[in-house]
Protein backbone atom coordinates (compact mmCIF):
# COMPACT_ATOMS: atom_id res chain seq x y z
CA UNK A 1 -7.16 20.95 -93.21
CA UNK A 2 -5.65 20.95 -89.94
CA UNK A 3 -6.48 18.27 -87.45
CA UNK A 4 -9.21 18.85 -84.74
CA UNK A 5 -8.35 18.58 -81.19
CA UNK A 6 -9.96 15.72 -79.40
CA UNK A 7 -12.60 16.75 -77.00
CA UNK A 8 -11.46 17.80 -73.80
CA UNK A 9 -14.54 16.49 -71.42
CA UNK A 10 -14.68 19.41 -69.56
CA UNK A 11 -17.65 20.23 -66.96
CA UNK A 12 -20.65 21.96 -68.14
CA UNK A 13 -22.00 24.36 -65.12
CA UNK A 14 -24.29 24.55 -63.26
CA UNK A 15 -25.27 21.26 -63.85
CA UNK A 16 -21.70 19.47 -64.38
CA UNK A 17 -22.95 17.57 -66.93
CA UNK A 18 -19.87 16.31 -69.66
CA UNK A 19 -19.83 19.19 -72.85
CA UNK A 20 -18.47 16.21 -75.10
CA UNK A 21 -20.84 12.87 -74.26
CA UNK A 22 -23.15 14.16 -72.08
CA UNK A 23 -22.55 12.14 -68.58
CA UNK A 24 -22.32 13.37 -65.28
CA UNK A 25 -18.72 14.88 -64.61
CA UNK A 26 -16.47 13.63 -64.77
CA UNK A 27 -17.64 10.93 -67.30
CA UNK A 28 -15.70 7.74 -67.49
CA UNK A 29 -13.35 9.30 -70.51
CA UNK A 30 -12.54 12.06 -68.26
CA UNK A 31 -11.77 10.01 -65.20
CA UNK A 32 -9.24 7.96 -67.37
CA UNK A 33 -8.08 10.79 -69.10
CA UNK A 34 -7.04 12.75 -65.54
CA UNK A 35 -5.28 9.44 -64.29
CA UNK A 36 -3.24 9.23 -67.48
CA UNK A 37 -1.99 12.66 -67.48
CA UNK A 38 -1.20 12.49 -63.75
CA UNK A 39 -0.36 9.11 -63.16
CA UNK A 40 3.06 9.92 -61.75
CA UNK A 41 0.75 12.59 -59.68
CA UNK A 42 -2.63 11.25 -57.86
CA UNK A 43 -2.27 13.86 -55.28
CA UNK A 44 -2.86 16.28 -58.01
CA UNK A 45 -5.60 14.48 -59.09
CA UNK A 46 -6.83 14.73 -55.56
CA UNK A 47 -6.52 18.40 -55.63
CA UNK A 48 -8.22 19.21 -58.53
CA UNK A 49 -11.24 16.74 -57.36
CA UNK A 50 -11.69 18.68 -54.20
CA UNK A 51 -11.62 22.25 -56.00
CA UNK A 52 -14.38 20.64 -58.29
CA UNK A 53 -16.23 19.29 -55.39
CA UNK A 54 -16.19 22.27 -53.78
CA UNK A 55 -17.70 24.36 -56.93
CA UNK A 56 -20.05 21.34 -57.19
CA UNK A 57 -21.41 21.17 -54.02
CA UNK A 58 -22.51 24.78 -54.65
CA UNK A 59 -24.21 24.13 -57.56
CA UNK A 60 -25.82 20.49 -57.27
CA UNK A 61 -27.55 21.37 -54.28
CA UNK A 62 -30.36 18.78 -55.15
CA UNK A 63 -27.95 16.54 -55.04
CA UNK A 64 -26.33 16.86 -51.77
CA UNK A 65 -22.64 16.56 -50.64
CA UNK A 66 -22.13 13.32 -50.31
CA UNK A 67 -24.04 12.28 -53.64
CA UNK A 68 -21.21 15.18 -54.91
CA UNK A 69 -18.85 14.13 -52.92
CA UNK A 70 -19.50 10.18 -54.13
CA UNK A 71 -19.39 11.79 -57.82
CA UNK A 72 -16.04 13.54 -57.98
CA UNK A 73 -14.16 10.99 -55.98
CA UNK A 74 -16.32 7.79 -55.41
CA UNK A 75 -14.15 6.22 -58.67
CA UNK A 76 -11.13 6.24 -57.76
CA UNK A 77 -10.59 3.51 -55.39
CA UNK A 78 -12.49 1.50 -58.38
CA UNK A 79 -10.12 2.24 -60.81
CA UNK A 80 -6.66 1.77 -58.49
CA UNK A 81 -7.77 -1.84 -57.70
């Protein structure tokens, strides 16, 4: 039986909720799986946040954009201390 691939913790939309354990996006897994495949690359990382946040923003209007904007890139100064 060939091995399953682990889950991916990709963004459900329109509500950006995780597919895989069910926390906002991106869930904790996901935020330390992005800085380990791009840890030679936080601009990357960056980018990709702001293309999210920019999908997001249109979507989680309830929210607002800097509730969003807090969301997508609020952890990483947390997790580079």
């Amino acid at each position: 039986m060939p091995e399953q691939a682990p889950p991916e913790h990709t963004p459900r939309r329109p509500d950006w909720i995780c597919r895989d354990c069910q926390e906002p996006w991106p869930c904790p897994t996901r935020q330390a799986m992005l800085l380990d495949e791009r840890r030679d690359q936080p601009v990357a990382v960056v980018l990709y946040l702001a293309g999210c946040y920019q999908e997001a923003s249109t979507q989680l209007t309830d929210l607002g954009p800097d509730a969003v904007y807090d969301r997508m890139f609020g952890w990483l100064g947390a997790r580079s201390k």
